[in-house]
C-alpha atoms as a PDB file:
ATOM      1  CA  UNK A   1       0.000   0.000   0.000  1.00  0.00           C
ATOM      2  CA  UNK A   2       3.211   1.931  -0.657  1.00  0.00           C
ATOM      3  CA  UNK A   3       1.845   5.820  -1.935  1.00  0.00           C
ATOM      4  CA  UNK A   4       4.926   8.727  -3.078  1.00  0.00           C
ATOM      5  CA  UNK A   5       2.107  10.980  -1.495  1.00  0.00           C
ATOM      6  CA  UNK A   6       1.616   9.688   1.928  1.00  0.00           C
ATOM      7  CA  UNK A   7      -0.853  11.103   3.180  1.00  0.00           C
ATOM      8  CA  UNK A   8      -1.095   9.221   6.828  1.00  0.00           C
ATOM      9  CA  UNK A   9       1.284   8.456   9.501  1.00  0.00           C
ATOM     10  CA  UNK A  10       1.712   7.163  12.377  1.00  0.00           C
ATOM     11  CA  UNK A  11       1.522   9.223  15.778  1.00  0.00           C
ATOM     12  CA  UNK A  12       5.308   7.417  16.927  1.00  0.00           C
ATOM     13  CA  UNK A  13       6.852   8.777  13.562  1.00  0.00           C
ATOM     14  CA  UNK A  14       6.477  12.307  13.996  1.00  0.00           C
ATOM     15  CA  UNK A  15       8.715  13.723  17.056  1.00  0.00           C
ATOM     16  CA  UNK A  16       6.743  16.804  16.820  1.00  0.00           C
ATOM     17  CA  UNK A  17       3.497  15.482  17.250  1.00  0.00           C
ATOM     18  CA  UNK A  18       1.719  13.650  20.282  1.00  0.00           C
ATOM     19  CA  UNK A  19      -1.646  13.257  22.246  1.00  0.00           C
ATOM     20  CA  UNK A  20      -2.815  16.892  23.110  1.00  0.00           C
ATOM     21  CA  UNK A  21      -3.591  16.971  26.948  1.00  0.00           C
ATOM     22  CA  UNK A  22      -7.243  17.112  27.154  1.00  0.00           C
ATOM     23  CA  UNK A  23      -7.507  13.945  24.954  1.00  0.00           C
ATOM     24  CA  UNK A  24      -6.977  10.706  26.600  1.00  0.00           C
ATOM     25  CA  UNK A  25      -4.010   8.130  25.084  1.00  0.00           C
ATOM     26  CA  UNK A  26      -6.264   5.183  23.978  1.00  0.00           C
ATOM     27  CA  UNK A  27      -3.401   3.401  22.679  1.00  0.00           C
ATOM     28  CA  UNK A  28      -3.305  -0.230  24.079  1.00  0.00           C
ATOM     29  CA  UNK A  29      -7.056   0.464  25.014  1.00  0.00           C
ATOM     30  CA  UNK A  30      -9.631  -2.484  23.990  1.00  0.00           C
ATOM     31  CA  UNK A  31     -12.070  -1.984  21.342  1.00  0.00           C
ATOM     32  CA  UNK A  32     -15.887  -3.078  21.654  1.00  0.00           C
ATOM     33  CA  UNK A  33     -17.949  -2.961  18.640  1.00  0.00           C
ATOM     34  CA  UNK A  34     -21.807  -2.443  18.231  1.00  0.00           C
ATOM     35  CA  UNK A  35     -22.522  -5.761  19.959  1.00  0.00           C
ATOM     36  CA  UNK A  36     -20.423  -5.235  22.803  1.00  0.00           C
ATOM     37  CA  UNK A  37     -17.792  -7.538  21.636  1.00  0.00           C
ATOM     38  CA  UNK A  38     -14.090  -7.452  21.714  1.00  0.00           C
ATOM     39  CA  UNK A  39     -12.966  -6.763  18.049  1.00  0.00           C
ATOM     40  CA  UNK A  40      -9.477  -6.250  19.045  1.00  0.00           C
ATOM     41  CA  UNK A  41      -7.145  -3.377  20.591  1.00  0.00           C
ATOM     42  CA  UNK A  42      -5.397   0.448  19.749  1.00  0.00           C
ATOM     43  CA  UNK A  43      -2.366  -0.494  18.044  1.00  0.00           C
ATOM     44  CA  UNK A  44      -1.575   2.929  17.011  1.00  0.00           C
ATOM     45  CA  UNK A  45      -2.754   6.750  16.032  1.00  0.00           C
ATOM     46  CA  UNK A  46      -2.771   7.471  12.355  1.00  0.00           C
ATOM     47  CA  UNK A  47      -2.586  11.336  11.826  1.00  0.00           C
ATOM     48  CA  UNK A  48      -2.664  13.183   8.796  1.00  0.00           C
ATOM     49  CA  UNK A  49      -0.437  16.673   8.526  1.00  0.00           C
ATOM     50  CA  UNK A  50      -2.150  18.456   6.371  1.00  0.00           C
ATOM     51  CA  UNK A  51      -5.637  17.922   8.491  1.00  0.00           C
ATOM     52  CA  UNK A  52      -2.970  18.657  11.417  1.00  0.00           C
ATOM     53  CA  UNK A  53      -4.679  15.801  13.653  1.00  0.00           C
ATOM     54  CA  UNK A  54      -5.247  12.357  14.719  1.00  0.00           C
ATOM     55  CA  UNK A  55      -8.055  10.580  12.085  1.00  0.00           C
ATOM     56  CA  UNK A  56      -7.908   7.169  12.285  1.00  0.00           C
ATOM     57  CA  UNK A  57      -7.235   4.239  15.001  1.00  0.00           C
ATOM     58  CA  UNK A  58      -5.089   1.369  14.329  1.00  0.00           C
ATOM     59  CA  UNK A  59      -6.632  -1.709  15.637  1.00  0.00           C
ATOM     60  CA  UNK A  60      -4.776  -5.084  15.700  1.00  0.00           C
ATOM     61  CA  UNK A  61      -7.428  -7.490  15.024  1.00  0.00           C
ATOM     62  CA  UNK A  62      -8.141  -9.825  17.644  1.00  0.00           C
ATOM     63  CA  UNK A  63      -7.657 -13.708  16.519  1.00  0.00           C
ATOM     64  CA  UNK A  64     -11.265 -14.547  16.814  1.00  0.00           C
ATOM     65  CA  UNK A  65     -11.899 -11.858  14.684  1.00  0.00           C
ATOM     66  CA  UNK A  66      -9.125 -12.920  11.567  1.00  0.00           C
ATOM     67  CA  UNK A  67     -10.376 -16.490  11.898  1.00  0.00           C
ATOM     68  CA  UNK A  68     -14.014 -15.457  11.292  1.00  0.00           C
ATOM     69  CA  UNK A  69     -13.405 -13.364   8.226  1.00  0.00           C
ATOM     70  CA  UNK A  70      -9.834 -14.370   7.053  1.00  0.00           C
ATOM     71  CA  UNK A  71     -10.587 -15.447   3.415  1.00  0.00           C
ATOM     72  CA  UNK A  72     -13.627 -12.861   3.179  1.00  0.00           C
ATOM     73  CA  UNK A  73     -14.253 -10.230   0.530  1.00  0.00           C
ATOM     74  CA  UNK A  74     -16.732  -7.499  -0.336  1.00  0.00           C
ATOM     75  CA  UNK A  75     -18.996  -7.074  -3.157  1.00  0.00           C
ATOM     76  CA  UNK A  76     -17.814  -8.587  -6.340  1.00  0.00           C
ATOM     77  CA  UNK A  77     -15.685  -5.929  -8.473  1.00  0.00           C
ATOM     78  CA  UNK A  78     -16.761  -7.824 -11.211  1.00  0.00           C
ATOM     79  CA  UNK A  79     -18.462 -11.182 -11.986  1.00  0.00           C
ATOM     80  CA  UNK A  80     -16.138 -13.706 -10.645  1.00  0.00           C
ATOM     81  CA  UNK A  81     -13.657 -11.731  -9.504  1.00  0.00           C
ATOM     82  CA  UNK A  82     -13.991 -10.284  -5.725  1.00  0.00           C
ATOM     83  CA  UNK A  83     -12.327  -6.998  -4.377  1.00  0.00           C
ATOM     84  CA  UNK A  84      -9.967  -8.114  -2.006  1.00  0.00           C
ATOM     85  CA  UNK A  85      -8.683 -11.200   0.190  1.00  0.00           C
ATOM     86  CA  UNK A  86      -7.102 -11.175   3.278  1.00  0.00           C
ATOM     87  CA  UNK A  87      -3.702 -12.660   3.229  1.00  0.00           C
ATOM     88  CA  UNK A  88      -1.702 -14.059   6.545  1.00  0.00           C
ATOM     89  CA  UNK A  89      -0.179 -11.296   8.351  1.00  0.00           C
ATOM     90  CA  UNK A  90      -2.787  -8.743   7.330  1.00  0.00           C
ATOM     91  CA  UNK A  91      -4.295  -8.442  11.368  1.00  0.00           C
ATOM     92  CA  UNK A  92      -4.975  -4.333  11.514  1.00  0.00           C
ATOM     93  CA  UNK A  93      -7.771  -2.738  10.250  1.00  0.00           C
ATOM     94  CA  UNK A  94      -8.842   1.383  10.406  1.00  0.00           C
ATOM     95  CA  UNK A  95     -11.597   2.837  12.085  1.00  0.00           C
ATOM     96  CA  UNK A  96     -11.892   6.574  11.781  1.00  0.00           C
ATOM     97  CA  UNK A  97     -12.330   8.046  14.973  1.00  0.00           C
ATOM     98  CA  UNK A  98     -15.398   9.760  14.640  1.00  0.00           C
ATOM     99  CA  UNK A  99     -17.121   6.147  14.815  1.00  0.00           C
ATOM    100  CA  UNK A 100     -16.129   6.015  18.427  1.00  0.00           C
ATOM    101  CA  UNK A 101     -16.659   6.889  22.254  1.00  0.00           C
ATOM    102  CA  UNK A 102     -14.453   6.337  24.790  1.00  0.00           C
ATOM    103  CA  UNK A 103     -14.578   4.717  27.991  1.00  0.00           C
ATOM    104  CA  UNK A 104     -11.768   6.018  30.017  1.00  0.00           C
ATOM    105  CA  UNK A 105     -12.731   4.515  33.018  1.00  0.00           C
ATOM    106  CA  UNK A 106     -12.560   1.267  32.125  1.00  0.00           C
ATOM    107  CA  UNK A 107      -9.656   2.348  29.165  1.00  0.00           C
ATOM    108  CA  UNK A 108     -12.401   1.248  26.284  1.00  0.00           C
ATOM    109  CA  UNK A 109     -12.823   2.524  22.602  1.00  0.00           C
ATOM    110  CA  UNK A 110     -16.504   1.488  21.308  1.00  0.00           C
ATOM    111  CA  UNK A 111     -17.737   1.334  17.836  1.00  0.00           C
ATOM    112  CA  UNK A 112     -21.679   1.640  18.540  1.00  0.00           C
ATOM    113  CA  UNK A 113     -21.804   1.888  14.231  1.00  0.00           C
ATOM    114  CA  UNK A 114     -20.068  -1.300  13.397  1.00  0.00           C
ATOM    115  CA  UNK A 115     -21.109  -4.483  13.998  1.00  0.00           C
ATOM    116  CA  UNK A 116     -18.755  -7.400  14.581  1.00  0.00           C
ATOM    117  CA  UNK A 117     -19.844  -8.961  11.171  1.00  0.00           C
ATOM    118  CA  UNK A 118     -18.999  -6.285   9.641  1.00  0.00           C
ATOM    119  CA  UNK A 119     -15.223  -6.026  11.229  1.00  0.00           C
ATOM    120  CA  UNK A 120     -14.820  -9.752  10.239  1.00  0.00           C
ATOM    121  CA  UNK A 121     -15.472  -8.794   6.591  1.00  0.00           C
ATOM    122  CA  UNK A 122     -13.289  -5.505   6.478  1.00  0.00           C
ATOM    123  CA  UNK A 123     -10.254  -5.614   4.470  1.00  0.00           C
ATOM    124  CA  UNK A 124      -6.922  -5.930   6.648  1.00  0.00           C
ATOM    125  CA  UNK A 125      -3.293  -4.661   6.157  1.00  0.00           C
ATOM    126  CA  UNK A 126      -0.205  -5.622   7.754  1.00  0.00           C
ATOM    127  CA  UNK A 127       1.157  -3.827  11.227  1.00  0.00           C
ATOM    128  CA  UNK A 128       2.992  -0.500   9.596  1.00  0.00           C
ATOM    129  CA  UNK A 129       1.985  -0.362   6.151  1.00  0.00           C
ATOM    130  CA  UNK A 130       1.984   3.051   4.937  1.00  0.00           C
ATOM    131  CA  UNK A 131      -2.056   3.405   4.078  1.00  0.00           C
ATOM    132  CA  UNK A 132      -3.181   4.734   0.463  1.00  0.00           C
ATOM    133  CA  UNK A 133      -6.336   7.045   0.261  1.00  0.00           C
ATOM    134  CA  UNK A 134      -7.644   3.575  -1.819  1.00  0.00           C
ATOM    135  CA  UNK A 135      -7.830   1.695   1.318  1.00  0.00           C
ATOM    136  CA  UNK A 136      -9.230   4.577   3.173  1.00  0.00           C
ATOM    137  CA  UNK A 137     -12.176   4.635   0.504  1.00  0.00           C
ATOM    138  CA  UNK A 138     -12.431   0.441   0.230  1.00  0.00           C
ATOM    139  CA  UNK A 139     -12.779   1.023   4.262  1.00  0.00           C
ATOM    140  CA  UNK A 140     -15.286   3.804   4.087  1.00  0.00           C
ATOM    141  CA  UNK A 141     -17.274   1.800   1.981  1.00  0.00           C
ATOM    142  CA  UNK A 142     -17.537  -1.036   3.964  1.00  0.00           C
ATOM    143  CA  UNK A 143     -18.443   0.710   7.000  1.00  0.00           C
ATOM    144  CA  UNK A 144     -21.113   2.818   5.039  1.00  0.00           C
ATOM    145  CA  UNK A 145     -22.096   0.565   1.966  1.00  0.00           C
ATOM    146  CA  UNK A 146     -25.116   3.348   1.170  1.00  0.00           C
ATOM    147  CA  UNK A 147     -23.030   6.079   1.258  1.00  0.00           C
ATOM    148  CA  UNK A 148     -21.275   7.365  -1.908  1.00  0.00           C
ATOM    149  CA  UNK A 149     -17.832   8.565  -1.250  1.00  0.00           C
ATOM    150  CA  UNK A 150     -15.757  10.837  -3.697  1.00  0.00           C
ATOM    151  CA  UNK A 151     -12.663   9.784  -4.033  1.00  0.00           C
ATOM    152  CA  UNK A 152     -11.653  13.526  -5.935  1.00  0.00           C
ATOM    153  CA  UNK A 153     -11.320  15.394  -2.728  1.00  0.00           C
ATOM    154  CA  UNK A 154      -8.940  18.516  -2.957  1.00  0.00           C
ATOM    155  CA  UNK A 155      -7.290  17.908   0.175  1.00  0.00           C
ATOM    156  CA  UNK A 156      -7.042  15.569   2.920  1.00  0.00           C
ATOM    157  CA  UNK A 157      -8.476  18.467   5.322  1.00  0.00           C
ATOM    158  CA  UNK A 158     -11.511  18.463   3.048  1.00  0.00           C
ATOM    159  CA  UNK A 159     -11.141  14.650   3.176  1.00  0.00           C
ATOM    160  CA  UNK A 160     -11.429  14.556   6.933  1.00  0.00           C
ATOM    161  CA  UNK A 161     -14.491  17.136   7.635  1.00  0.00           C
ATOM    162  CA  UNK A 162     -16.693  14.335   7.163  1.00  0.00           C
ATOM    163  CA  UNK A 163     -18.448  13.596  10.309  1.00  0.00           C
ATOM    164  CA  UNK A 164     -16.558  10.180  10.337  1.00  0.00           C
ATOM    165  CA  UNK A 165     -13.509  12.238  11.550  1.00  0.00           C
ATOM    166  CA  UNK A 166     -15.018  14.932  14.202  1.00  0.00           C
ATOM    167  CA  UNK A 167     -12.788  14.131  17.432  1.00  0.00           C
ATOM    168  CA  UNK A 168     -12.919  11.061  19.804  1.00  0.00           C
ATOM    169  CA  UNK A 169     -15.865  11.642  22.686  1.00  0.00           C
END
């Protein structure tokens, strides 16, 4: 997912960057989906520069998770030929972090908008993959398979104004 234009990185690669005070640190922090069940944990922040902020979470998929929806694809791109398949290794997945609420009490993230079916299906990446905008759409898209997403967005702070991206709560 290699992209001359990176557009995302990760929170422990920029020196100058790190979790403003009023926000809690959910790194390492377990993540609960719609049905209240474990989908996996924080692996990392994914900030983008130019939206000068955190947007996504890195979650490391929990095993239960993989083994559900290892070999699992979405809609057909074409007949017979399927959009994606998760390979061995690929145990992280997005989740933009407007499509969460924390619990810092009990150190928490939950996803009341996504189902665990639909985190089993999700298309994967391996642990520090630089991320393309493609994935970011394929990911969108899955979470929000009504929704029509334009992939022609000026810039990544237009990008991340969607509602999907408003800060964590």
């Amino acid at each position: 997912m290699k992209d001359n234009n990176k557009n995302l990185y990760y929170l422990h690669e920029l020196s100058e960057y790190k979790v403003a005070d009023d926000y809690a640190d959910v790194r390492d922090w377990e993540v609960i989906d719609a049905d209240k069940r474990t989908i996996g944990k924080v692996d990392g922040l994914l900030v983008s520069k130019e939206a000068d902020r955190v947007v996504y979470l890195d979650v490391e998929v929990d095993t239960s998770l993989i083994e559900d929806g290892h070999e699992t694809y979405v809609v057909p791109a074409k007949k017979g030929v399927h959009e994606f398949l998760n390979e061995e290794g690929e145990n992280h997945l997005i989740v933009p972090i407007g499509m969460v609420t924390l619990d810092e009490e009990n150190k928490k993230v939950h996803s009341k908008q996504i189902d665990y079916s639909t985190f089993s299906k999700t298309k994967r990446f391996k642990s520090g993959v630089d991320l393309e905008r493609s994935y970011e759409l394929t990911i969108l898209r899955h979470y929000f398979p009504d929704d029509n997403f334009d992939e022609e967005r000026d810039s990544d702070n237009e990008f991340y104004n969607r509602k999907e991206y408003k800060p964590l709560t």
